[in-house]
N, C-alpha and C. Protein backbone atom coordinates (compact mmCIF):
# COMPACT_ATOMS: atom_id res chain seq x y z
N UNK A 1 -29.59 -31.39 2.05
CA UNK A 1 -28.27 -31.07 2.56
C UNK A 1 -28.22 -31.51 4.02
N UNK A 2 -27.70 -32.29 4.48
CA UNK A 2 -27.02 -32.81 5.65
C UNK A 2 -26.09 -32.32 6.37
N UNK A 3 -26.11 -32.48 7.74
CA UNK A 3 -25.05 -32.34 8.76
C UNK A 3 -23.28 -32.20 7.75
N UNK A 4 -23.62 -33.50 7.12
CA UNK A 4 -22.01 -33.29 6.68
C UNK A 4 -21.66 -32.82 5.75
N UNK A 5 -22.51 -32.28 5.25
CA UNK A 5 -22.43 -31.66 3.68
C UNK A 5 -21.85 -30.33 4.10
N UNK A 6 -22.39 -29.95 5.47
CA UNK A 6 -22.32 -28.58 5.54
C UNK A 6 -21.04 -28.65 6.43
N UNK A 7 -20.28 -29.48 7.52
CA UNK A 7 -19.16 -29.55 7.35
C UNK A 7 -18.03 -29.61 6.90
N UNK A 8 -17.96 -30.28 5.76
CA UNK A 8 -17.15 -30.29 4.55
C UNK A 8 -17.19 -29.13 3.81
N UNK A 9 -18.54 -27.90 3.93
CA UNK A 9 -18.34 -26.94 2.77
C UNK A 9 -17.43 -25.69 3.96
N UNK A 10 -18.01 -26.34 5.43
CA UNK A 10 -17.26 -25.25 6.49
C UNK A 10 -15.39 -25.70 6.16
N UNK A 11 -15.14 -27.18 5.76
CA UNK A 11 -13.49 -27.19 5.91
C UNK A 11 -13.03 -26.89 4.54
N UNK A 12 -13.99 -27.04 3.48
CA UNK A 12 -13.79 -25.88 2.41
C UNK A 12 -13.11 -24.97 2.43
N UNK A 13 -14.17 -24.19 2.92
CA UNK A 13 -13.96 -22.47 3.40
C UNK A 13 -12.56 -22.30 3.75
N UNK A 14 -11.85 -23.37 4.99
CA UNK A 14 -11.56 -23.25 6.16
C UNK A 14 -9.71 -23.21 5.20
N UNK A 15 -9.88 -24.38 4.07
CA UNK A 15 -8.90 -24.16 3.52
C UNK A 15 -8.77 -23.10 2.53
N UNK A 16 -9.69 -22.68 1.94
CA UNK A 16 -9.29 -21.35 1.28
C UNK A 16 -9.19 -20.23 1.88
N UNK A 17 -9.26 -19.89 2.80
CA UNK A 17 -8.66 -18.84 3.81
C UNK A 17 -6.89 -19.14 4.11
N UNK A 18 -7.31 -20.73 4.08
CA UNK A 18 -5.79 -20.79 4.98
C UNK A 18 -4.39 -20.59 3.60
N UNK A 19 -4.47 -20.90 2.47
CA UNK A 19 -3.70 -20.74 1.72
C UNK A 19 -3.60 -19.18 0.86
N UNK A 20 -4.42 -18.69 1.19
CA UNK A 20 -4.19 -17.22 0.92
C UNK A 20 -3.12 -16.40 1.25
N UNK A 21 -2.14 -15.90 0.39
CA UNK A 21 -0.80 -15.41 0.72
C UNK A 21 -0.90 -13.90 0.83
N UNK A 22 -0.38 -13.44 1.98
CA UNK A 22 -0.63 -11.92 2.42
C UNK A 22 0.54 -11.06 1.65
N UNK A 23 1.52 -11.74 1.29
CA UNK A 23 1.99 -10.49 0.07
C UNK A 23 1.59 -10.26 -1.07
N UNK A 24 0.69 -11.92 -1.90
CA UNK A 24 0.61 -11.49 -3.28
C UNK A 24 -0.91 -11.19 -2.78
N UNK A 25 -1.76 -11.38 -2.10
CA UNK A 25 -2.95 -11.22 -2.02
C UNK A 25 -3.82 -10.24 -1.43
N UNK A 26 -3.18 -10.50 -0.07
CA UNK A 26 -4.01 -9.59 1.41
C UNK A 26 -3.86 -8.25 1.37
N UNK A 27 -2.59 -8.14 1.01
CA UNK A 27 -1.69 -6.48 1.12
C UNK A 27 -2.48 -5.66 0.48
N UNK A 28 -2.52 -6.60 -0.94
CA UNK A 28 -3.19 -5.77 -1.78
C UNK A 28 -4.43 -4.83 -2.27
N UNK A 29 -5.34 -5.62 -1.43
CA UNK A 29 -6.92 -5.60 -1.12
C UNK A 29 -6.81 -4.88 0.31
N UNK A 30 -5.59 -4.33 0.90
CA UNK A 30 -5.77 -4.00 2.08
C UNK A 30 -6.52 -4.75 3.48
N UNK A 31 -6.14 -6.12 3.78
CA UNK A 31 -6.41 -7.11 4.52
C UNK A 31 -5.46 -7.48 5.43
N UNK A 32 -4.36 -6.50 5.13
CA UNK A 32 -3.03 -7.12 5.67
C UNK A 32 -3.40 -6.45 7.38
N UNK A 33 -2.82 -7.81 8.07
CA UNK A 33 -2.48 -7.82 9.42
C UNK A 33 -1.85 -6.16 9.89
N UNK A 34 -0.88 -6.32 9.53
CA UNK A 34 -0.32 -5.12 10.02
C UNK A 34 -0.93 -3.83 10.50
N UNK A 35 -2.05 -3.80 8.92
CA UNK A 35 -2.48 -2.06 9.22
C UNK A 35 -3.39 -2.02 10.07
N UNK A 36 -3.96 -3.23 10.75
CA UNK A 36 -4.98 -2.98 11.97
C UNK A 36 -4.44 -3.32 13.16
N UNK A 37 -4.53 -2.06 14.03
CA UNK A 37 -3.93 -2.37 15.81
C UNK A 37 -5.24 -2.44 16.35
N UNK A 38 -4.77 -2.60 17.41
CA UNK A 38 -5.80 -2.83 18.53
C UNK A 38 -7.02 -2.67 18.55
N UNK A 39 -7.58 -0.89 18.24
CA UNK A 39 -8.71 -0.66 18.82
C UNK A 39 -9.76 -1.23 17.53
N UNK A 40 -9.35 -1.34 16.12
CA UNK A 40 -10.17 -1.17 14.89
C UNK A 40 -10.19 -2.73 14.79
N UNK A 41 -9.95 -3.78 15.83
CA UNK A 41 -10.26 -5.17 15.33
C UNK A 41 -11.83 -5.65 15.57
N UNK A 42 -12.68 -4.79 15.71
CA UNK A 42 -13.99 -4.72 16.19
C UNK A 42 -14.85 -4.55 15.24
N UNK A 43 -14.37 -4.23 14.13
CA UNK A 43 -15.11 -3.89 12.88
C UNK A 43 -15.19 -5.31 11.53
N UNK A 44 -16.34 -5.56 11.15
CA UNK A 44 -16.36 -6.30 10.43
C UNK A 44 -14.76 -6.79 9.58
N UNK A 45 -14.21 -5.80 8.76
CA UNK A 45 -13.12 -6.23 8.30
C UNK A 45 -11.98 -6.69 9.20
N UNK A 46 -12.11 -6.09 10.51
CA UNK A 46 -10.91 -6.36 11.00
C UNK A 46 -10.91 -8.16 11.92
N UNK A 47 -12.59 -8.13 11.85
CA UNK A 47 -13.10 -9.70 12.26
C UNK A 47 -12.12 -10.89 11.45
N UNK A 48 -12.47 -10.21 9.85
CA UNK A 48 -12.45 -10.82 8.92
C UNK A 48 -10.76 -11.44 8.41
N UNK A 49 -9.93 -10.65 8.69
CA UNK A 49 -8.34 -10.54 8.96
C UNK A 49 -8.16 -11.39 10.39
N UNK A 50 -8.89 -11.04 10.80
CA UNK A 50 -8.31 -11.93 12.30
C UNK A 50 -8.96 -13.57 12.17
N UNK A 51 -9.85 -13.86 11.13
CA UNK A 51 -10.75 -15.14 10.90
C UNK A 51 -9.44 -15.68 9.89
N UNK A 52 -9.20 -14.87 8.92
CA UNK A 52 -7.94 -15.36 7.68
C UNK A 52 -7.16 -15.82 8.69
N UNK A 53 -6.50 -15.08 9.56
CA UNK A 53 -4.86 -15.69 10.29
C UNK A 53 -5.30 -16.41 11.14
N UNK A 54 -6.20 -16.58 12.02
CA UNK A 54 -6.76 -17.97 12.45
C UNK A 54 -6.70 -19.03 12.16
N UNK A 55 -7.45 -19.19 10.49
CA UNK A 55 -6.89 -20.33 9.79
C UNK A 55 -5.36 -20.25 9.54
N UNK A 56 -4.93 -19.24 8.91
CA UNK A 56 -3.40 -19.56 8.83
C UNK A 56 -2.64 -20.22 9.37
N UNK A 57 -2.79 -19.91 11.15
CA UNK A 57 -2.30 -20.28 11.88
C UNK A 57 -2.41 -21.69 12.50
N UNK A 58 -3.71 -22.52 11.76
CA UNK A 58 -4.04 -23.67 12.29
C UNK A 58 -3.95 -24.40 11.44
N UNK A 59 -2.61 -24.46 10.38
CA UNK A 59 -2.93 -25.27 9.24
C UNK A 59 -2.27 -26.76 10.09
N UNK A 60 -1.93 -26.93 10.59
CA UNK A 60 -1.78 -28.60 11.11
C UNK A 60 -2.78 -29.19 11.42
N UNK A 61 -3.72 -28.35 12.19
CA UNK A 61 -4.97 -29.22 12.90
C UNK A 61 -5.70 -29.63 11.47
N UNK A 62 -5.77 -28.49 10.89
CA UNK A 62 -6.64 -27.92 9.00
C UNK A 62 -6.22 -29.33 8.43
N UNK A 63 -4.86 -29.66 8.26
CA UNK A 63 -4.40 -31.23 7.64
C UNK A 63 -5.22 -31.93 8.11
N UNK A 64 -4.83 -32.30 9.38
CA UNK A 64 -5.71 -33.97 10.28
C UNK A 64 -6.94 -33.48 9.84
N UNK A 65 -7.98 -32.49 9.86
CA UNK A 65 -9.55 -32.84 9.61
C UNK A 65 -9.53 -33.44 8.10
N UNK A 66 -8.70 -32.70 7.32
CA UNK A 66 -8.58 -32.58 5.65
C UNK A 66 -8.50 -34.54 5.85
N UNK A 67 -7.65 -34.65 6.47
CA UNK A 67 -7.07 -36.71 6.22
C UNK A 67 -8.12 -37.45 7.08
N UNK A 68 -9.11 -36.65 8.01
CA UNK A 68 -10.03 -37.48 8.66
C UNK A 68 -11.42 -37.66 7.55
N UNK A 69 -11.35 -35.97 6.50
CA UNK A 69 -12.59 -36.25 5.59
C UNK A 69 -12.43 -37.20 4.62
N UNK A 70 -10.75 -36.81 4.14
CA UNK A 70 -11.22 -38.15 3.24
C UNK A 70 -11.19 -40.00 3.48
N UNK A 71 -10.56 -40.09 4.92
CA UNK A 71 -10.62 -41.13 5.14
C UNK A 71 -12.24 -41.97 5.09
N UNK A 72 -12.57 -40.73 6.05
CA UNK A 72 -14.57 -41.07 5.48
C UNK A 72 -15.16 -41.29 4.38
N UNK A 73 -14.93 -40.59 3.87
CA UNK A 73 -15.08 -40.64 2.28
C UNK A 73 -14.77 -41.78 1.44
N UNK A 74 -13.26 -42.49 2.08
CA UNK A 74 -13.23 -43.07 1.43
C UNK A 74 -14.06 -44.48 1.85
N UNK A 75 -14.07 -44.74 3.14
CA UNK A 75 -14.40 -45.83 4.09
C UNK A 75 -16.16 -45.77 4.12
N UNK A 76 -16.95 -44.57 3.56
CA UNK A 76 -18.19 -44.66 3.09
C UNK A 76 -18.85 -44.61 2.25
N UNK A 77 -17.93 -44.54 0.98
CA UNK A 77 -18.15 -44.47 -0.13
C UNK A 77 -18.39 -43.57 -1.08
């Protein structure tokens, strides 16, 4: 396993976080944004909610890597 193997499994990840929908999904499992304020974002789950909307929030940049991997991919075979 290589450098890029393990990049590609990080923009993996990076997109299944990001398409995860917080009404049919998050709410449900209790993940949703809302029910954590301030002081409880310190706790593993509340890491974990703040890592989801991270990606959420970066789905443009999330595209360009997505069109830079496969350009590689395609340009290396």
């Amino acid at each position: 396993m290589g450098l890029w193997t393990l990049l590609e499994g990080c923009l993996l990840l990076a997109n299944a976080l990001a398409i995860l929908n917080e009404d049919r999904f998050l709410a449900r499992r209790g993940l949703s944004f809302s029910e954590f304020s301030g002081g409880r974002t310190k706790s593993l789950k509340g890491q974990l909610i703040g890592l989801v909307y991270a990606t959420q929030y970066l789905r443009v940049p999330l595209i360009m890597l997505n069109a830079l991997c496969i350009f590689v991919k395609l340009v290396s075979g």
